[in-house]
Protein backbone atom coordinates (compact mmCIF):
# COMPACT_ATOMS: atom_id res chain seq x y z
CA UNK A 1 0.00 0.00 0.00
CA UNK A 2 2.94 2.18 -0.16
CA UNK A 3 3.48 2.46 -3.52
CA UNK A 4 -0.20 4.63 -3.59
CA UNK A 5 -3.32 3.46 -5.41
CA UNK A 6 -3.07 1.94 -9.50
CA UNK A 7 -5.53 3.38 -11.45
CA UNK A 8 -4.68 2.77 -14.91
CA UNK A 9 -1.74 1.87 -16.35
CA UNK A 10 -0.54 4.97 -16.80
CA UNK A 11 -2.02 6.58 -13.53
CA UNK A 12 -1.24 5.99 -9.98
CA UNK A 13 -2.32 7.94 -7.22
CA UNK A 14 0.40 8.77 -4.64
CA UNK A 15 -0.18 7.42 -1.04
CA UNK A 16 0.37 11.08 -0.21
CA UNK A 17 -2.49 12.09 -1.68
CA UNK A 18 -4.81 9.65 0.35
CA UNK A 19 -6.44 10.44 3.85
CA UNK A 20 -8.01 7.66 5.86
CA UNK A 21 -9.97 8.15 8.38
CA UNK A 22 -11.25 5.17 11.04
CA UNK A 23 -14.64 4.96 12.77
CA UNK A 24 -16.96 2.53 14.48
CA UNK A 25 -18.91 0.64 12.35
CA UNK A 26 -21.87 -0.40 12.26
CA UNK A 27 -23.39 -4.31 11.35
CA UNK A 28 -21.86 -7.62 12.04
CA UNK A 29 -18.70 -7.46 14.03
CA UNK A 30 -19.93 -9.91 17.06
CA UNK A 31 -18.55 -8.22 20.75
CA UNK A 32 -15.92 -6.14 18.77
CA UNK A 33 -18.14 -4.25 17.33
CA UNK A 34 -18.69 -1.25 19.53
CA UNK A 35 -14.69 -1.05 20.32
CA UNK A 36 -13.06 -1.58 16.98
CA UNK A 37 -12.65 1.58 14.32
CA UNK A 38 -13.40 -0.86 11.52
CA UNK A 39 -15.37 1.66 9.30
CA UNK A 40 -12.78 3.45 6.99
CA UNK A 41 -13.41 6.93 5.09
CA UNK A 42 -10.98 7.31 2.02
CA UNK A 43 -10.61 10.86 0.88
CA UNK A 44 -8.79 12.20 -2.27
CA UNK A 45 -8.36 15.98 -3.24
CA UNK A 46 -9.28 15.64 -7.04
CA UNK A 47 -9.60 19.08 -7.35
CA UNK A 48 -5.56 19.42 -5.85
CA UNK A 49 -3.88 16.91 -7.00
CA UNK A 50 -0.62 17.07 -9.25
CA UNK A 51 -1.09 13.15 -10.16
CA UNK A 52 -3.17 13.62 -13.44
CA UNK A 53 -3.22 16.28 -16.14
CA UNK A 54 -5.33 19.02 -16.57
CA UNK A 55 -7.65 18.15 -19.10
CA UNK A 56 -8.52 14.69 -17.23
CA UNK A 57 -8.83 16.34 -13.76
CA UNK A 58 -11.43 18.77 -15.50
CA UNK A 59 -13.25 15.39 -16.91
CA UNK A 60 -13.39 14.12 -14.12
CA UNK A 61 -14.22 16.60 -11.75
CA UNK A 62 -16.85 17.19 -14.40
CA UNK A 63 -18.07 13.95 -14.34
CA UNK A 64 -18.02 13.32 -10.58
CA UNK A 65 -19.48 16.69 -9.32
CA UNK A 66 -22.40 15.53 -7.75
CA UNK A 67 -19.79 13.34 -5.30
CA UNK A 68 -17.21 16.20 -4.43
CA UNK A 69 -17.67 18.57 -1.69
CA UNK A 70 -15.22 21.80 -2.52
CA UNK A 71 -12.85 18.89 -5.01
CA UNK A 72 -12.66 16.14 -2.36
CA UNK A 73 -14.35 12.77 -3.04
CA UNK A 74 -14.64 10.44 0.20
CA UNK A 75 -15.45 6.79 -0.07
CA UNK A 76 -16.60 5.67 2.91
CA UNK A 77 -16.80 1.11 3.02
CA UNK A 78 -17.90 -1.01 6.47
CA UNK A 79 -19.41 -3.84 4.68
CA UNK A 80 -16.35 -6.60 5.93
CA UNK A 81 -15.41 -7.06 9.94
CA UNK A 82 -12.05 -6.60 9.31
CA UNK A 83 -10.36 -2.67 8.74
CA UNK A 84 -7.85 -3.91 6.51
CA UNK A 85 -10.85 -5.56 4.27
CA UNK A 86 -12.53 -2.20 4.47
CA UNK A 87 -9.26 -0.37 3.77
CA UNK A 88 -8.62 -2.33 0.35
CA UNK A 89 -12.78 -2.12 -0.26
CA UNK A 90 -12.35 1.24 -0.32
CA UNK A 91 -9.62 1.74 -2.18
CA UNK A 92 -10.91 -0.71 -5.17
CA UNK A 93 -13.88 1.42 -5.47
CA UNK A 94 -12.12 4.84 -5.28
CA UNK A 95 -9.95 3.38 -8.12
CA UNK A 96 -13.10 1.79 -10.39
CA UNK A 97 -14.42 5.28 -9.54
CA UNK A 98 -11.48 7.36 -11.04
CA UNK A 99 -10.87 4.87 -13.80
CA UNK A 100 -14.68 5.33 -15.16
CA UNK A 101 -14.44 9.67 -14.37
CA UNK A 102 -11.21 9.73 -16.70
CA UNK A 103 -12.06 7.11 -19.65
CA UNK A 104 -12.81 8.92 -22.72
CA UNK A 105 -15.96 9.82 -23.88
CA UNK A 106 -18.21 7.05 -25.99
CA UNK A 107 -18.23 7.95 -29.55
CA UNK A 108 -20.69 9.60 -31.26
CA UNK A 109 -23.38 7.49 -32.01
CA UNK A 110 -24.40 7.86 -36.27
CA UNK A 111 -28.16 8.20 -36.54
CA UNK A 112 -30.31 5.42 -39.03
CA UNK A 113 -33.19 4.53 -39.70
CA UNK A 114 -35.33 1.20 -39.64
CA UNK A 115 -35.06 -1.07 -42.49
CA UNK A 116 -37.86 -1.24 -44.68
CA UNK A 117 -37.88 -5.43 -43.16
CA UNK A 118 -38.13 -4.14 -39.48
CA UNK A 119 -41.23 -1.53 -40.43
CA UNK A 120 -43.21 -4.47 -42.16
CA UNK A 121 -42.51 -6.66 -39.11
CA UNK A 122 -43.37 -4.28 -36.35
CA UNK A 123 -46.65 -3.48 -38.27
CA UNK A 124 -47.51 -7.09 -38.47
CA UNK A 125 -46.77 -7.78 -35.22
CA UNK A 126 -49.18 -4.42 -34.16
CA UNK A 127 -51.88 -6.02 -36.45
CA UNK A 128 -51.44 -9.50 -34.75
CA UNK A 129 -51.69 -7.89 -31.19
CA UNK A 130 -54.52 -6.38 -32.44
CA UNK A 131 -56.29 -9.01 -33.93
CA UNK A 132 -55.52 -11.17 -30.46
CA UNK A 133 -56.77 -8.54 -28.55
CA UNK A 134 -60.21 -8.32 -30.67
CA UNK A 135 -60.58 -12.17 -30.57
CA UNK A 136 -60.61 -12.14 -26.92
CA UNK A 137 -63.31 -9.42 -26.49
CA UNK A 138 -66.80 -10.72 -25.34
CA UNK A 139 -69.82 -9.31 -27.67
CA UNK A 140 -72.23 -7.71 -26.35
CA UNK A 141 -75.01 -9.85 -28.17
């Protein structure tokens, strides 16, 4: 964990640039549960950091600014027992999290149109509805 956090290949995030912070947790934890700081809250400046260029820090500060409060984005995991689980939870997700914030946009998508084959088939499958529909009605005779 000293090395700081792999994003891509090309990306790592120095341990430096990490906060933890330990808490109780809540959830299973059997007698321990009340005395060990097994929660863990990962924090990363995004907004400060000198590990990623400008253009993807604006991407993904674009992307992720619903999550950042004044550039920081906090993952926060007590789903295992253990803090060292936790502390690799977290840091998993805070990297899946960055990875998908920097990835490049999706290309454009080209617009088409239906095939003539798909417009005959999706009317004859509206007139077969139909006609399934009207079979089933009860006259009032």
């Amino acid at each position: 964990m000293d090395d700081g956090l792999r994003v891509t290949d090309r990306w790592v995030v120095p341990s430096a640039e990490l906060r933890e912070r330990f808490s109780r947790s809540s959830g299973p934890g059997g007698q321990g549960v009340n005395t060990t700081d097994s929660r863990v809250e990962l924090s990363f400046d995004l907004a400060a950091t000198t590990s990623l260029p400008p253009t993807l820090r604006a991407r993904a500060m674009d992307r992720l600014a619903g999550r950042l409060v004044d550039g920081v984005l906090t993952i926060a995991a007590s789903e295992h027992r253990a803090q060292l689980a936790n502390r690799e939870a977290a840091r998993e997700r805070l990297a899946t999290l960055l990875r998908e914030a920097v990835a490049p946009p999706p290309p454009p998508r080209r617009p088409t149109r239906p095939s003539r084959g798909a417009k005959e088939r999706r009317l004859a499958d509206k007139k077969r509805q139909s006609q399934r529909k009207r079979d089933r009605r009860v006259d009032g005779d």
